[in-house]
N, C-alpha and C. Protein backbone atom coordinates (compact mmCIF):
# COMPACT_ATOMS: atom_id res chain seq x y z
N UNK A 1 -55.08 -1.51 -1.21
CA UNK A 1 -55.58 -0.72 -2.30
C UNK A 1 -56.36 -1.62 -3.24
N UNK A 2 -57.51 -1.36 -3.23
CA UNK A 2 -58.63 -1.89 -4.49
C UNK A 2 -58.08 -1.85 -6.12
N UNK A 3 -58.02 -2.64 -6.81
CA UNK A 3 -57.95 -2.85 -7.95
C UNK A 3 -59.35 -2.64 -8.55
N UNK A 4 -59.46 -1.25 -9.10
CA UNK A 4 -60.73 -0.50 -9.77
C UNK A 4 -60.72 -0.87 -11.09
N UNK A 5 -59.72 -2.03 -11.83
CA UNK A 5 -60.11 -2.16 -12.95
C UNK A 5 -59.67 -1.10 -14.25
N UNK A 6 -58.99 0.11 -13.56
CA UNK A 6 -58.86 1.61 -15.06
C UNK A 6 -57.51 1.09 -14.71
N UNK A 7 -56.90 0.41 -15.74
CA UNK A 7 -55.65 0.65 -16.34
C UNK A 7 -54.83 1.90 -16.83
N UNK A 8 -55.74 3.07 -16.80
CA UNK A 8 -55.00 3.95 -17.36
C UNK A 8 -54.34 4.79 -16.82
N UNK A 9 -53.39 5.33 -17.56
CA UNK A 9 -51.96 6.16 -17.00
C UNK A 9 -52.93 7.61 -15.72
N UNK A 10 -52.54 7.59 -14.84
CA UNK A 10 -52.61 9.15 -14.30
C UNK A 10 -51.46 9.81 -13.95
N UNK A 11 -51.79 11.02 -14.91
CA UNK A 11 -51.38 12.07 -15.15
C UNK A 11 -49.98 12.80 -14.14
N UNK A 12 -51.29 13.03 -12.63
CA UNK A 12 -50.95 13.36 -11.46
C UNK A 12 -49.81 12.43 -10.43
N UNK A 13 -49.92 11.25 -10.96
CA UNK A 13 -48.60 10.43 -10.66
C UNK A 13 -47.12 10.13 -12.04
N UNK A 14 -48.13 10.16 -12.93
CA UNK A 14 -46.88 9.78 -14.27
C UNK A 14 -45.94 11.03 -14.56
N UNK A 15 -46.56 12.17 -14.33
CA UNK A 15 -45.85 13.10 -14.99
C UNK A 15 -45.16 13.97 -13.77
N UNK A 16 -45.56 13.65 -12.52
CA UNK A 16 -45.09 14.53 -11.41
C UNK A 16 -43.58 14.14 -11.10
N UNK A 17 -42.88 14.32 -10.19
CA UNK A 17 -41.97 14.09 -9.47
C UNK A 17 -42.14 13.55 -8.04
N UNK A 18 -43.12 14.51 -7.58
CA UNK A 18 -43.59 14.25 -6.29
C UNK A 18 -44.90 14.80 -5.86
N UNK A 19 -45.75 14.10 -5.65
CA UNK A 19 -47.01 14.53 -5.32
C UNK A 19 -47.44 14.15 -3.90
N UNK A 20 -47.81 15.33 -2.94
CA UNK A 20 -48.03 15.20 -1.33
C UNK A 20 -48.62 16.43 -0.54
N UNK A 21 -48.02 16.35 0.46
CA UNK A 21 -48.55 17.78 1.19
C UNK A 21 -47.17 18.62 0.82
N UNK A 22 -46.81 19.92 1.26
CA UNK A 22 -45.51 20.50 0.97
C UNK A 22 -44.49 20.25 1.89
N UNK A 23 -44.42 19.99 3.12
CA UNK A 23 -43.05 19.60 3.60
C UNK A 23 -42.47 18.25 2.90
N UNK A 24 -43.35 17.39 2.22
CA UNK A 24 -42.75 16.27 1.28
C UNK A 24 -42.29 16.87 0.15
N UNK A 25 -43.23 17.49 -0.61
CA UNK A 25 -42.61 17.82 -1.79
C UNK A 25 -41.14 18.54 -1.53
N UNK A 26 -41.27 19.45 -0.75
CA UNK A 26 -39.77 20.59 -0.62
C UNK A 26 -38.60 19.74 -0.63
N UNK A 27 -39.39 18.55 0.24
CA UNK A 27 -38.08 17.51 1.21
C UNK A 27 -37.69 16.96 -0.08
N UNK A 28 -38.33 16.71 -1.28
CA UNK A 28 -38.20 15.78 -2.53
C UNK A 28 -37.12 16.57 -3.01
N UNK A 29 -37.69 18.07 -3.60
CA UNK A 29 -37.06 18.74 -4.42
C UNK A 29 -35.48 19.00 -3.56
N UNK A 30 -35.24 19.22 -2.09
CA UNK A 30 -34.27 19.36 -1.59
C UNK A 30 -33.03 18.16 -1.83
N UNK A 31 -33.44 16.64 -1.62
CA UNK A 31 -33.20 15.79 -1.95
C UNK A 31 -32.42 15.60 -3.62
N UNK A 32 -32.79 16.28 -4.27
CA UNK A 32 -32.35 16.82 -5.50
C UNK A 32 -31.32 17.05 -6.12
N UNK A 33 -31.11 17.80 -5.06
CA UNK A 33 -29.75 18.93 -5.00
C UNK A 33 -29.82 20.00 -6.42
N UNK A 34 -28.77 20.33 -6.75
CA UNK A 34 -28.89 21.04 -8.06
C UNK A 34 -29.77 20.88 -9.12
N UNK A 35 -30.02 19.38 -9.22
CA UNK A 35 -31.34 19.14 -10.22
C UNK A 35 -32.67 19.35 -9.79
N UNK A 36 -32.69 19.92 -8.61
CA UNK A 36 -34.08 20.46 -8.23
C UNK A 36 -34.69 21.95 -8.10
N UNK A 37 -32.98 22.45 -8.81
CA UNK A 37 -33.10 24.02 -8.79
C UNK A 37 -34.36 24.43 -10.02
N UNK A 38 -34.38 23.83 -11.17
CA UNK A 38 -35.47 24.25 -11.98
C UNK A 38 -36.51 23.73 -12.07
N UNK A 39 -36.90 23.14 -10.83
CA UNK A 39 -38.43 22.33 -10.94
C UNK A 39 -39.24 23.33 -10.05
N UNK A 40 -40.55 23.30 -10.65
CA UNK A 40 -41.32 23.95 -9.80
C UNK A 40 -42.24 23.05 -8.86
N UNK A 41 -42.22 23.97 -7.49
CA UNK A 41 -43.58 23.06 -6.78
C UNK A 41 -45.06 24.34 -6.83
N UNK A 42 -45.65 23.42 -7.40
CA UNK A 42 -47.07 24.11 -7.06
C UNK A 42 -48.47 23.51 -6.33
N UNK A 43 -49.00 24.75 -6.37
CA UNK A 43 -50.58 24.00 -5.09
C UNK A 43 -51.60 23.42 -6.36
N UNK A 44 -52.16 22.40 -6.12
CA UNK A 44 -53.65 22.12 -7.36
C UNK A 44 -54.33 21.38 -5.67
N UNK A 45 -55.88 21.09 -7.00
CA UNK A 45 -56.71 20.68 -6.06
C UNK A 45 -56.32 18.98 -5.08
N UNK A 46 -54.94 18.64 -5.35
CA UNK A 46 -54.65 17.26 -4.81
C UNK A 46 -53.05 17.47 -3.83
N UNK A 47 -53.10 18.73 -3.78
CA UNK A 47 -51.95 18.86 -2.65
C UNK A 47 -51.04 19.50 -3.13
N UNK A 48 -49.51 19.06 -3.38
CA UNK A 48 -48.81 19.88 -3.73
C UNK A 48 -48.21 19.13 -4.63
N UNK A 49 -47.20 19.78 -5.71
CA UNK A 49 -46.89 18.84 -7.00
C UNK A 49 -45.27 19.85 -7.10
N UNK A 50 -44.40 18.75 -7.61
CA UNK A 50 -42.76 19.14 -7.63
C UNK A 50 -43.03 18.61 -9.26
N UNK A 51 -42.98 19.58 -10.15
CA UNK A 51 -43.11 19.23 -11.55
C UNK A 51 -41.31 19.81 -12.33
N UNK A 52 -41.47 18.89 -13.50
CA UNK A 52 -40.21 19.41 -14.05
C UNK A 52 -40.82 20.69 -15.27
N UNK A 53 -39.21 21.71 -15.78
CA UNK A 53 -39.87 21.96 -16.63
C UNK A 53 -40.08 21.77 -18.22
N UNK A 54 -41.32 22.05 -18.83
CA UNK A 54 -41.38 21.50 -20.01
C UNK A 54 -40.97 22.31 -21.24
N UNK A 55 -39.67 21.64 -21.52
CA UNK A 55 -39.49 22.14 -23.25
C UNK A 55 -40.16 21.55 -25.06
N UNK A 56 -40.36 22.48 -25.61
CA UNK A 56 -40.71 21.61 -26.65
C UNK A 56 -39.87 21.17 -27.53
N UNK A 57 -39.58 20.06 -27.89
CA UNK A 57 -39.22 19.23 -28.49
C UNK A 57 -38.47 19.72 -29.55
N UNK A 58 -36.70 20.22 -29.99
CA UNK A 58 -36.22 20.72 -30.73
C UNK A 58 -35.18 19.91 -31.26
N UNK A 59 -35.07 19.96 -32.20
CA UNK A 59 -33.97 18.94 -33.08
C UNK A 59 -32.22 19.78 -32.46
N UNK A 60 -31.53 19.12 -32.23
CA UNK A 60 -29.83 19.60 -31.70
C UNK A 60 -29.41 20.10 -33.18
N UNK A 61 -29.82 19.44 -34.18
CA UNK A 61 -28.66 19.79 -35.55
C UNK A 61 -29.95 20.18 -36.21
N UNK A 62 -29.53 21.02 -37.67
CA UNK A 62 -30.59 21.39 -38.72
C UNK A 62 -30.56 20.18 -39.19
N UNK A 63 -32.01 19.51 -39.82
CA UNK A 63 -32.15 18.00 -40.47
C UNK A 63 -31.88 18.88 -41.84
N UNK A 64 -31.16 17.77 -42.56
CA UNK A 64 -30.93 18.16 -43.45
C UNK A 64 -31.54 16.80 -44.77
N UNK A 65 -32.64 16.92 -45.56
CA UNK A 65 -33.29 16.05 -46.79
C UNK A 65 -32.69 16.41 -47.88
N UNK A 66 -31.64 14.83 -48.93
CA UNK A 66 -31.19 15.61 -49.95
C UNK A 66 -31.33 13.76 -50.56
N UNK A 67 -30.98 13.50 -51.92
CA UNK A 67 -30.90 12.47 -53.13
C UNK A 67 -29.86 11.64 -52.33
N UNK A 68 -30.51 10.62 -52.56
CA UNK A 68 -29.30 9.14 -52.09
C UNK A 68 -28.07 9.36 -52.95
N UNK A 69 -26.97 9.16 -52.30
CA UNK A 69 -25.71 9.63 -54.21
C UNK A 69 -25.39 7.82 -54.12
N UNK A 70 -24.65 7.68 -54.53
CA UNK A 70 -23.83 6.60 -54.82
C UNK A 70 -22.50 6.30 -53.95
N UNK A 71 -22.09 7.58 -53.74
CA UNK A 71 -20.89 7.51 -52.79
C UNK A 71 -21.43 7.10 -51.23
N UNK A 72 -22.53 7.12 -51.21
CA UNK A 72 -23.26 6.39 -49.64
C UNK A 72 -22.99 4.74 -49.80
N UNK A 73 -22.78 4.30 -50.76
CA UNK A 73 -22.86 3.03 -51.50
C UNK A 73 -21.80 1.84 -51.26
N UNK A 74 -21.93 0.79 -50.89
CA UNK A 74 -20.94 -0.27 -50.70
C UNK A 74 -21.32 -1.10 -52.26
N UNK A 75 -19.75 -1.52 -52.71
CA UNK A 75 -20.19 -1.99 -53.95
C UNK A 75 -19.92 -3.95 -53.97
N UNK A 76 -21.05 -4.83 -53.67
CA UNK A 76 -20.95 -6.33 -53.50
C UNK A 76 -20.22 -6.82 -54.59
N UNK A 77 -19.55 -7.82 -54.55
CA UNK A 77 -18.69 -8.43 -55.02
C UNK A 77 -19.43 -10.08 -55.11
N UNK A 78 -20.38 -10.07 -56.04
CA UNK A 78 -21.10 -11.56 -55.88
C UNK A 78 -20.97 -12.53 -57.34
């Protein structure tokens, strides 16, 4: 493989799981087991792609912004 010099990330390998013809991909996602129950494989113009799916980005707890108190406070002894 030629070293073309583009350092940059692709897409079609960084973000896939498995990118091939479809008896690879299936064989990937099968390989899986249960964690391959919610991935999808789909067709694009480069073969077939075993993608995960995408959630957006949600905080677990409500953030909560309030005044520094004092009782957060360690008191030095210098």
């Amino acid at each position: 493989m030629k070293n073309s010099g583009n350092k940059k990330r692709d897409k079609k390998w960084t973000e896939r799981i498995a990118v091939g013809d479809m008896d690879f991909v299936i064989a990937t996602k099968a390989k899986h087991g249960a964690k391959g129950i919610g991935r999808k494989v789909i067709e694009s113009n480069i073969g077939f792609e075993l993608k995960e799916p995408q959630e957006p980005y949600m905080p677990v707890f409500d953030p909560k912004k309030g005044p520094l108190s004092p009782n957060n406070a360690y008191l030095l002894d210098v």
